[in-house]
Protein backbone atom coordinates (compact mmCIF):
# COMPACT_ATOMS: atom_id res chain seq x y z
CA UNK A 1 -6.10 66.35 98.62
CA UNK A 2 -4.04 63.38 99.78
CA UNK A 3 -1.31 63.73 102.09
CA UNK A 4 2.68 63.45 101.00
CA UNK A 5 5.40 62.52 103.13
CA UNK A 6 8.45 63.30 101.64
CA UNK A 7 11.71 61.61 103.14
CA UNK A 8 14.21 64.72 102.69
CA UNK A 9 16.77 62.84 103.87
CA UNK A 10 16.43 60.27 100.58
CA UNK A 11 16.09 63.20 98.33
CA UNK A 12 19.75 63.71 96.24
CA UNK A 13 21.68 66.84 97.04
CA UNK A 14 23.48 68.99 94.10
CA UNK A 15 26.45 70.78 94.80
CA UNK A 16 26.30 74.46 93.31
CA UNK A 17 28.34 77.23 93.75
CA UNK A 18 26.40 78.07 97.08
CA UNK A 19 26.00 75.29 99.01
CA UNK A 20 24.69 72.11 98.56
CA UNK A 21 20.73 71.86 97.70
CA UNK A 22 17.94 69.70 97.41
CA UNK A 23 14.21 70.73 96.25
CA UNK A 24 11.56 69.63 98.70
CA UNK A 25 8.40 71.14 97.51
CA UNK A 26 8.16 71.44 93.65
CA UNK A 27 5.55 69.82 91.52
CA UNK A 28 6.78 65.88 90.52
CA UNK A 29 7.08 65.99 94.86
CA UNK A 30 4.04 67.29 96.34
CA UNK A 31 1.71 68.91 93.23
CA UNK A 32 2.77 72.27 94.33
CA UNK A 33 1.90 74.89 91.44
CA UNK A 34 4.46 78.22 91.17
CA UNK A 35 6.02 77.11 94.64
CA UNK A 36 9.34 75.67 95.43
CA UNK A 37 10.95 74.81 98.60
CA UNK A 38 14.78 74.26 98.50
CA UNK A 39 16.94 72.79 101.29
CA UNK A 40 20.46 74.09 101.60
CA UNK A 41 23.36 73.27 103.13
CA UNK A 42 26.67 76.04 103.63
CA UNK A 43 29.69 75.03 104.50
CA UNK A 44 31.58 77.07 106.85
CA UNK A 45 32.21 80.89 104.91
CA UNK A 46 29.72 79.88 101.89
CA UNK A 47 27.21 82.42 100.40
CA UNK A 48 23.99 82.26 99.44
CA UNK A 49 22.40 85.10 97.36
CA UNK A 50 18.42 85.35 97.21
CA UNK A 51 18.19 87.94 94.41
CA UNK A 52 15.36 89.95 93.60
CA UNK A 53 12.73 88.69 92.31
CA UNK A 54 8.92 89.43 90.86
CA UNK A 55 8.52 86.50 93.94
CA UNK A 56 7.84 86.55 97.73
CA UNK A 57 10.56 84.14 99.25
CA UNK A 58 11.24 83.31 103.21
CA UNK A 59 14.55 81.57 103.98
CA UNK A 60 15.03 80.03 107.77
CA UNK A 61 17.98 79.00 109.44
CA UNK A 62 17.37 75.43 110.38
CA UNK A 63 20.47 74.63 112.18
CA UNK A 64 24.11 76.41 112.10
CA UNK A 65 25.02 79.91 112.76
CA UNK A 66 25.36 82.80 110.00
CA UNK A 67 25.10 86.26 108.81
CA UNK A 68 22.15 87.94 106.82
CA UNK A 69 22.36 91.09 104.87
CA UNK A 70 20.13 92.79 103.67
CA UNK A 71 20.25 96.42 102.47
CA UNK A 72 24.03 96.71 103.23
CA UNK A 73 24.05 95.50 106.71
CA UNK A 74 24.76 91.97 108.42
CA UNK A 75 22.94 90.92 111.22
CA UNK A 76 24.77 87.66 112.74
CA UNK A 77 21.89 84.62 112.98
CA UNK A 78 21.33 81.17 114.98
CA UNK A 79 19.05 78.64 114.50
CA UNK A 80 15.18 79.56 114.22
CA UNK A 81 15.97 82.90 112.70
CA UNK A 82 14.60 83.55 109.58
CA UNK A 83 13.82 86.63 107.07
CA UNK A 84 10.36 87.48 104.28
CA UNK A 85 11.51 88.81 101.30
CA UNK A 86 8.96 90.73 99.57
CA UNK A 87 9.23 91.32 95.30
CA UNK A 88 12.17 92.90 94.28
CA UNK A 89 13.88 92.77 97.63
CA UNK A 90 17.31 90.37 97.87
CA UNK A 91 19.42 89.25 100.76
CA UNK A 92 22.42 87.08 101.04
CA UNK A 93 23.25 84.74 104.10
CA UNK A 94 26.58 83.56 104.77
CA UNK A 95 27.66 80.47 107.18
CA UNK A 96 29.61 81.41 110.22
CA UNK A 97 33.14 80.95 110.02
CA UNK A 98 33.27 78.35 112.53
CA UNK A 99 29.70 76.91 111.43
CA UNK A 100 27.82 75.18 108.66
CA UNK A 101 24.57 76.09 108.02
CA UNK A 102 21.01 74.72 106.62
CA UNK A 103 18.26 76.75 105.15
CA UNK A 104 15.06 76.44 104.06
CA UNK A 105 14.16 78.69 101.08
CA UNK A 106 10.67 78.97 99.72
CA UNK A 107 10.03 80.69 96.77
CA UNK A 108 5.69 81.72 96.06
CA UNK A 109 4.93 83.97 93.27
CA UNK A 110 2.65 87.22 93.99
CA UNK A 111 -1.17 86.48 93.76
CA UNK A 112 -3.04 88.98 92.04
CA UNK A 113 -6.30 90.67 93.92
């Protein structure tokens, strides 16, 4: 397997209704199979909703300040937090206020045993 640099910064960002986002790990990229990696930037006060899902997923806080909940309750976030989602299990993370915010979300299906 070769190795792949991929210049995130070159890579074009689409607005959507949460955030701005960018794929970084998908298969025209890097040749991953069932796995995508998603940059995201929130504005101060926007949402993003990782729903549930037959998927594992991880989403980190690269830089900013925000809120996670999950089951009901927030827990307010800096930079180098992060949260596993396991199948069927959702959480939404919302930019401070006063802060943007920029997450990495990766998405890997289950593997059977």
């Amino acid at each position: 397997m070769a190795l792949t640099f991929i210049d995130t910064n070159q890579l074009p960002r689409v607005k959507t209704p949460q955030g701005e986002a960018t794929e970084v790990l998908n298969p025209q990229l890097a040749g991953t199979k069932n796995v995508l990696g998603t940059l995201r930037w929130l504005n101060p006060g926007d949402k993003f909703a990782a729903e549930p899902s037959d998927k594992h997923q991880l989403i980190y806080l690269m830089d900013g300040e925000a809120s996670i909940n999950l089951e009901q309750k927030d827990y307010a976030v800096k930079k180098g937090a992060g949260v596993y989602l396991g199948p069927q299990e959702a959480a939404t993370i919302t930019a401070a206020p006063h802060s943007s915010a920029k997450l990495f979300h990766l998405v890997v299906p289950q593997i059977p045993r």
